[in-house]
Protein backbone atom coordinates (compact mmCIF):
# COMPACT_ATOMS: atom_id res chain seq x y z
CA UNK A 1 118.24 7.34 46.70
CA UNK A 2 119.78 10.27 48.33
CA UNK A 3 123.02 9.79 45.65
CA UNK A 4 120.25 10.46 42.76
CA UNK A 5 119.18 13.24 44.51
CA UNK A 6 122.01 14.84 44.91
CA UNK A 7 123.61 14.12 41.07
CA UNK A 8 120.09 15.59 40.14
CA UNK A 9 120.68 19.34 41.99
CA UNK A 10 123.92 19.51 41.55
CA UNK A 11 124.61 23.15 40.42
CA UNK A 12 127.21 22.54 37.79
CA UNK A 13 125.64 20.32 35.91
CA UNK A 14 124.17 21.56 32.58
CA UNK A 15 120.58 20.67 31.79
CA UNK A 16 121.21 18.10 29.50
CA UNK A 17 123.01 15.93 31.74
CA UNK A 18 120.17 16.04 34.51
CA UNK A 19 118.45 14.78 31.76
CA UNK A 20 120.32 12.14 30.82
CA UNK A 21 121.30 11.26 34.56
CA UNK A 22 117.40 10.92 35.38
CA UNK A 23 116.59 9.22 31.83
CA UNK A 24 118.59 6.32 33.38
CA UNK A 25 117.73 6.37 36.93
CA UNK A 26 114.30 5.95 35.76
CA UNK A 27 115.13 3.31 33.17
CA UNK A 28 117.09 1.53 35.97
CA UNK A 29 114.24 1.53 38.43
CA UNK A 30 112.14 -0.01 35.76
CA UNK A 31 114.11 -2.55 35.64
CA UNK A 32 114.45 -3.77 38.83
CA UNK A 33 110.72 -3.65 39.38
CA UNK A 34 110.51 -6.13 36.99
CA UNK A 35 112.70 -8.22 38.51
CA UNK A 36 111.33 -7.55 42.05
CA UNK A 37 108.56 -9.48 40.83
CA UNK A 38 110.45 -12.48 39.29
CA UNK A 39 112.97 -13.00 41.51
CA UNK A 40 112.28 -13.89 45.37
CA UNK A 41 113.94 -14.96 48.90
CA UNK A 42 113.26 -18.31 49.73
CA UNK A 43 115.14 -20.99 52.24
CA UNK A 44 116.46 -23.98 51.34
CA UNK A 45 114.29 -26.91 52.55
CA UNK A 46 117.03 -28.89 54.51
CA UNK A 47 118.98 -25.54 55.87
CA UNK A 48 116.43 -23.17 56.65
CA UNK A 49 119.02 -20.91 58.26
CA UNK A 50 120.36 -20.14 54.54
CA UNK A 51 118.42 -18.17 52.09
CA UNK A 52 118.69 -17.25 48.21
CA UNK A 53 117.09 -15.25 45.84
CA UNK A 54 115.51 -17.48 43.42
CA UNK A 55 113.30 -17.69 40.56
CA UNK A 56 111.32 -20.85 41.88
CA UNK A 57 107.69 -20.76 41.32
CA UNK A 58 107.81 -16.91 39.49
CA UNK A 59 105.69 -18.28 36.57
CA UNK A 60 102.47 -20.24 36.18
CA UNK A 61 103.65 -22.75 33.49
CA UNK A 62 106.86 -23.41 32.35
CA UNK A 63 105.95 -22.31 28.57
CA UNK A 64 106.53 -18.31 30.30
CA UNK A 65 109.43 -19.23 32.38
CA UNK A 66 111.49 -20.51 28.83
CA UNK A 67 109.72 -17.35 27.60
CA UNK A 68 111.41 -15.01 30.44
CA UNK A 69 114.62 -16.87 29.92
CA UNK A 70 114.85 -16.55 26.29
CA UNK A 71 114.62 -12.87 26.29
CA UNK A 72 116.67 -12.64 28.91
CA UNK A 73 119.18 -14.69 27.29
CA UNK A 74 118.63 -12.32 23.82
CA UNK A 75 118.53 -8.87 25.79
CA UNK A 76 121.71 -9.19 27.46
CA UNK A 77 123.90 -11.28 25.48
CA UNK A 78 122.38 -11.18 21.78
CA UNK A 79 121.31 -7.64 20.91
CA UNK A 80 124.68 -6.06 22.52
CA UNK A 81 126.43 -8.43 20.49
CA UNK A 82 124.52 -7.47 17.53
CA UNK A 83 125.25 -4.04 18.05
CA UNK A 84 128.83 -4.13 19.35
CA UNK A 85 129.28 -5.57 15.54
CA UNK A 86 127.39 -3.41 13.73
CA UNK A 87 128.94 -0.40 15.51
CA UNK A 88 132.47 -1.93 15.08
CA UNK A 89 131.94 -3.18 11.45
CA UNK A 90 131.00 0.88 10.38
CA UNK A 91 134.03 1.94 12.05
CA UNK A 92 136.41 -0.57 10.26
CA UNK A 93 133.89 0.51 6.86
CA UNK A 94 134.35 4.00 7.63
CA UNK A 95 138.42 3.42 7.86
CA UNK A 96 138.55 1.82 5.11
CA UNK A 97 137.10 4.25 2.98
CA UNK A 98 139.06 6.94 4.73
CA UNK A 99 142.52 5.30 3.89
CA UNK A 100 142.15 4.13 -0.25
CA UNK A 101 140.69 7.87 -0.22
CA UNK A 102 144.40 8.84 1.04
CA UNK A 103 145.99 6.32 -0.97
CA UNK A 104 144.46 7.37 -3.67
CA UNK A 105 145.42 11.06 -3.19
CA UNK A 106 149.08 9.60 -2.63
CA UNK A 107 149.13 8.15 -5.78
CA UNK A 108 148.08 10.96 -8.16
């Protein structure tokens, strides 16, 4: 925490980038609270010694653990892909346009 702190005061840094730089500390915290209450340390039955963070048990029926899962499986794999694409199909748009607009000049 000390590291946040310290990107936080730092002198040189212009006001927008505290901004920014605590926008997604806090976002990150969020997160992980979430997960602190998914995810736990539990030992394995037949080696007690060795211990894992698991999901075991997080959910009352299974219906919310597919639930969990599922957006899981859409928040980090899906929607970046989505937007990765749409983000790289308006720049290839966007060059496209750009160079018949300079062919076109070329040609008249």
């Amino acid at each position: 925490m000390s590291l946040v702190f310290r990107v936080m005061s730092h002198p040189q840094l212009p006001e927008f980038q505290q901004c920014v730089a605590f926008d997604a500390f806090s976002k990150n915290l969020q997160n992980s609270a979430c997960n602190s209450l998914v995810f736990r340390v539990m030992s394995h039955p037949q080696l007690p010694e060795f211990q894992q963070c698991v999901a075991f048990d997080a959910f009352s029926n299974r219906h919310q653990e597919t639930a969990y899962n599922v957006l899981c499986l859409v928040a980090m794999y899906f929607l970046p892909l989505l937007i990765i694409t749409v983000c790289y199909g308006c720049i290839f748009y966007e060059i496209s346009k750009n160079s018949t607009v300079v062919s076109g000049e070329l040609a008249a």
